[in-house]
Protein backbone atom coordinates (compact mmCIF):
# COMPACT_ATOMS: atom_id res chain seq x y z
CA UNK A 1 254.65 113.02 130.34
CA UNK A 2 251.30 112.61 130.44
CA UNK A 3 248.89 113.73 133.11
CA UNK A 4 247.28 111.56 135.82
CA UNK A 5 243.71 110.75 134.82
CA UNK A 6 242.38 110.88 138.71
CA UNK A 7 241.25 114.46 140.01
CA UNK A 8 242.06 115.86 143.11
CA UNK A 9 238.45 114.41 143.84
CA UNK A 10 238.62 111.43 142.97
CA UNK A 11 241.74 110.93 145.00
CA UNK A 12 240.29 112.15 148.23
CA UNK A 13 237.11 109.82 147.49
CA UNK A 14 239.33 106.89 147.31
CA UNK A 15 241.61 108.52 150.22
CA UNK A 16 238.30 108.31 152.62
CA UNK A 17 237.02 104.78 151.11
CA UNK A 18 240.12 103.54 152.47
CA UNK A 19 240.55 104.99 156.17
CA UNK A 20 236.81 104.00 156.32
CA UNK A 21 237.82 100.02 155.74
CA UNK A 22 240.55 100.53 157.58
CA UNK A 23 238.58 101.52 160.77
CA UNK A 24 236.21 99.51 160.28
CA UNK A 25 238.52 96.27 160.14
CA UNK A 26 240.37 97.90 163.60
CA UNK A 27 236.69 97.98 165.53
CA UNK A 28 236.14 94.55 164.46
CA UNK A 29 239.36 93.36 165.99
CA UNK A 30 238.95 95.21 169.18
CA UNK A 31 234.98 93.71 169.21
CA UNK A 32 237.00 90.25 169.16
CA UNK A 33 239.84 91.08 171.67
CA UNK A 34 237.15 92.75 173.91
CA UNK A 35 234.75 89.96 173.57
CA UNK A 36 234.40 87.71 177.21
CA UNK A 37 234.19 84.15 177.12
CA UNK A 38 230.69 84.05 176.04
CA UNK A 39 229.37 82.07 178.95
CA UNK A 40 225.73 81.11 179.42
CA UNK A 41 226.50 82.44 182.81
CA UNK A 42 227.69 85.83 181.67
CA UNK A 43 224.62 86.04 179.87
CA UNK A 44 222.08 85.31 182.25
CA UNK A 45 219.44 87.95 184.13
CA UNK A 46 216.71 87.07 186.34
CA UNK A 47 213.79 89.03 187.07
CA UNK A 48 213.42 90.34 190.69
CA UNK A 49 209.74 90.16 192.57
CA UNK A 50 209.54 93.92 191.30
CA UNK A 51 210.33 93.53 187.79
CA UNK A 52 213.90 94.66 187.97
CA UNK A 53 216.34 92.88 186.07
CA UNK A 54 219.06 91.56 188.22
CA UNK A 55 222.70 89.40 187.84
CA UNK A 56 221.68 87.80 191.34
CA UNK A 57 219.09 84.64 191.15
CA UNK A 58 215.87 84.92 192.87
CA UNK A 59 215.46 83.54 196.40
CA UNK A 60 213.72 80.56 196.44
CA UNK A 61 212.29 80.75 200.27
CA UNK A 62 210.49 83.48 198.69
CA UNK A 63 208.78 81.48 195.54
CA UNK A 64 205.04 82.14 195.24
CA UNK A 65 202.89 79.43 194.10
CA UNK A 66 201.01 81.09 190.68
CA UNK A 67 197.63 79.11 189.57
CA UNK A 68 197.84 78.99 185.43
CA UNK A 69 193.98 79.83 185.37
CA UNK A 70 195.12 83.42 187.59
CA UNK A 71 197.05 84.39 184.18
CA UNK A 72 195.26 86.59 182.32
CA UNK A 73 196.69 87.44 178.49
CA UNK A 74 193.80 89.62 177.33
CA UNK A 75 192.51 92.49 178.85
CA UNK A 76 189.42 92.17 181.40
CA UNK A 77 186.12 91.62 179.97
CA UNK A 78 183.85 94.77 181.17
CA UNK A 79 180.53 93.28 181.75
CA UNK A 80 177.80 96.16 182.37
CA UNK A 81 176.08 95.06 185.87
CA UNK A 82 172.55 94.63 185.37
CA UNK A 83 170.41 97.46 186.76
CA UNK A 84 167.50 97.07 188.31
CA UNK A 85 165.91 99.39 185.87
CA UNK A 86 166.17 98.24 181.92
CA UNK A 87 165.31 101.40 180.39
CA UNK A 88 168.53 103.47 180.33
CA UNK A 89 168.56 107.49 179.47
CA UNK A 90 171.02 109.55 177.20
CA UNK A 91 171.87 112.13 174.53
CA UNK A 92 172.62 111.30 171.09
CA UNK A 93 175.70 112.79 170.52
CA UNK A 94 176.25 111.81 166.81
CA UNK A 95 174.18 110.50 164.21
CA UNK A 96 174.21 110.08 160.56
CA UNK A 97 170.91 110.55 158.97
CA UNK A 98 172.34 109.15 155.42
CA UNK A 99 173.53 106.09 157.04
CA UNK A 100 171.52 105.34 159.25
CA UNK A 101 173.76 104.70 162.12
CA UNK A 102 174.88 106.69 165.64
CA UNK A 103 176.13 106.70 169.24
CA UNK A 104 174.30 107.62 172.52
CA UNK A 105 176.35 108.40 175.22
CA UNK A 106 174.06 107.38 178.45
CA UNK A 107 173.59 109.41 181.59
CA UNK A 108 175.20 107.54 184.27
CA UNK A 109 177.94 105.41 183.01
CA UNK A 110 178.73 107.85 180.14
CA UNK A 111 179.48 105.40 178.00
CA UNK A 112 178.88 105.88 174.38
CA UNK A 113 176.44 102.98 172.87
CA UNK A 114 176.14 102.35 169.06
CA UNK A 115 172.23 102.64 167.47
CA UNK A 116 170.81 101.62 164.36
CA UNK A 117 168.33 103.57 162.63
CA UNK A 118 166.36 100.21 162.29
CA UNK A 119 166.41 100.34 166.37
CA UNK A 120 164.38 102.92 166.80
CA UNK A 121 161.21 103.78 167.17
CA UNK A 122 161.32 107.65 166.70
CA UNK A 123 163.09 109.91 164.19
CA UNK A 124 166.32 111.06 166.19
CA UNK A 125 168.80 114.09 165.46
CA UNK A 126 172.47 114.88 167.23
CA UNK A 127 172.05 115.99 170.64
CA UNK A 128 168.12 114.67 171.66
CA UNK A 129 167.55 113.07 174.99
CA UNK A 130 166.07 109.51 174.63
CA UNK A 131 165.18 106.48 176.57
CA UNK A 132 166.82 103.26 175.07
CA UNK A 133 167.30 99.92 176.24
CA UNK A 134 170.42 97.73 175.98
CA UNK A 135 171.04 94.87 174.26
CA UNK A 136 174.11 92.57 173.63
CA UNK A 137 175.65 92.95 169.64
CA UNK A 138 178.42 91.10 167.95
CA UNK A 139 180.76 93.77 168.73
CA UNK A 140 179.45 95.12 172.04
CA UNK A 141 176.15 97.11 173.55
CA UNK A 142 174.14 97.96 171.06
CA UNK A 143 170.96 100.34 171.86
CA UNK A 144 167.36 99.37 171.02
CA UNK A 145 163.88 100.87 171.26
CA UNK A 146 165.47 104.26 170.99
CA UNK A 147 162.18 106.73 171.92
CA UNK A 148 162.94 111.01 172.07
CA UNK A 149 162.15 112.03 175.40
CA UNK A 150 159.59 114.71 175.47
């Protein structure tokens, strides 16, 4: 007689293949036995006036009239209010000599505010206090007439 060409191995490979198909086919046949009628109503959830999700419909006594020009998608704008007083003061707190670019962060909103090297009227270093003035960028406040405090 000759010998069986499968290992022990390769038996118990093939031994866990199978129970593996076969629980997987039971689990799909108690998915379909468990499944409900698949209602639209089953499958319905409304949203209370607190943001909780409920099975119960909302009550309509208590419908609030919402203008479409109220929504807002984005976040707010944050316009700076104009001061009375143009020339703002602050610290440099970074600034790269090589190039040629840097932040302030002012005194009293303590904001940071990007400068340009081309923006300013003295030579500035990380950590002077200058005067500065604001003025509107592409991509936000952008400082200008930069002058070292003395």
């Amino acid at each position: 007689m000759s010998r069986s060409q499968e290992s022990f191995n390769k038996k118990e490979v093939r031994k866990k293949k199978e129970k593996k198909r076969k629980d997987k086919a039971e689990k799909r046949l108690a998915r379909k036995d468990g499944e409900s009628s698949g209602s639209l109503d089953d499958m319905i959830a409304y949203v209370d006036e607190h943001g909780n999700i409920t099975d119960t419909p909302p009550d309509p006594s208590l419908k609030e009239e919402i203008k479409v020009e109220d929504i807002q998608i984005t976040p707010p704008k944050r316009d700076r209010p104009e001061d009375s007083d143009p020339i703002k003061t602050g610290t440099v707190t970074f600034f790269n000599d090589s190039k040629g670019y840097g932040f302030i962060k002012e005194a009293l909103t303590k904001e940071d505010v990007f400068v340009h090297i081309n923006n300013c009227i003295d030579d500035i270093k990380e950590g002077n206090l200058v005067n500065f003035e604001l003025e509107r960028g592409p991509k936000g406040y952008t400082a200008v007439n930069v002058k070292i405090l003395k």
